[in-house]
Protein backbone atom coordinates (compact mmCIF):
# COMPACT_ATOMS: atom_id res chain seq x y z
CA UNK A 1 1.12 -1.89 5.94
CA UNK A 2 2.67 1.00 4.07
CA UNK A 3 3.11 -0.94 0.80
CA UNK A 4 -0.36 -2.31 1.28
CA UNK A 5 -1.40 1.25 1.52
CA UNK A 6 0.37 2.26 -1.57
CA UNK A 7 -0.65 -0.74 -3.48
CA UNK A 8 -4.02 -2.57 -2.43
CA UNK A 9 -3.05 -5.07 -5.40
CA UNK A 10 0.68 -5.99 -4.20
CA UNK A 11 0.70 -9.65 -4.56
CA UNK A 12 1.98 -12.16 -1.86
CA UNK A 13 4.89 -12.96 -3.86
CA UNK A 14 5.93 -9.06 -4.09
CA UNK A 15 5.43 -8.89 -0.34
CA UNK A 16 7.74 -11.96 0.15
CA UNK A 17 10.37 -10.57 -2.06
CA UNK A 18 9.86 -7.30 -0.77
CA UNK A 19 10.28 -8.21 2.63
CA UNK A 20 12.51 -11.34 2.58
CA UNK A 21 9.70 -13.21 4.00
CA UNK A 22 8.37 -16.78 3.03
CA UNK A 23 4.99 -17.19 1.93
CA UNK A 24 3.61 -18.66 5.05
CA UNK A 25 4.45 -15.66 7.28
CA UNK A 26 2.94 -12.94 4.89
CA UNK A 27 -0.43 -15.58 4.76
CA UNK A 28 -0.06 -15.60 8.30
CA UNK A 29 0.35 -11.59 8.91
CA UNK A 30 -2.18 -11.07 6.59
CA UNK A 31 -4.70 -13.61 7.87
CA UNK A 32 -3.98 -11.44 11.70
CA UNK A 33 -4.60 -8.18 9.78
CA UNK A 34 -7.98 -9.34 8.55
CA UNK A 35 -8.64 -10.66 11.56
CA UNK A 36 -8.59 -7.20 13.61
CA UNK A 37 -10.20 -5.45 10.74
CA UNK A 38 -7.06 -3.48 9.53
CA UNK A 39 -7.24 -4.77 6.32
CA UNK A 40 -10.33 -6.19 4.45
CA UNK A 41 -10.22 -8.70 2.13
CA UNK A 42 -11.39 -8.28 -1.29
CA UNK A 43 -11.61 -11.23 -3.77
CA UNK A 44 -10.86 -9.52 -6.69
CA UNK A 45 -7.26 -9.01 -5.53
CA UNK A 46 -4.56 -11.44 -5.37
CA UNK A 47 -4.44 -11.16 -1.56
């Protein structure tokens, strides 16, 4: 959440290399974010 926080525009492919995570699980984490209204999607960001 933090770099979300500090970067609304962090792409999934930052994320994965940030977090040594494949693609799938930061869809999925981010999907579950959305989904309890912590984060809110926007479609001008890669997200």
């Amino acid at each position: 959440m933090q770099k979300l926080e500090e970067n609304p525009e962090i792409t999934q492919i930052k994320l994965m290399e940030e977090f040594d995570l494949s693609r799938k699980q930061i869809q999925k984490i981010i999907k579950e974010l959305r989904r309890k209204g912590v984060i809110i999607y926007n479609h001008q960001h890669k997200i």
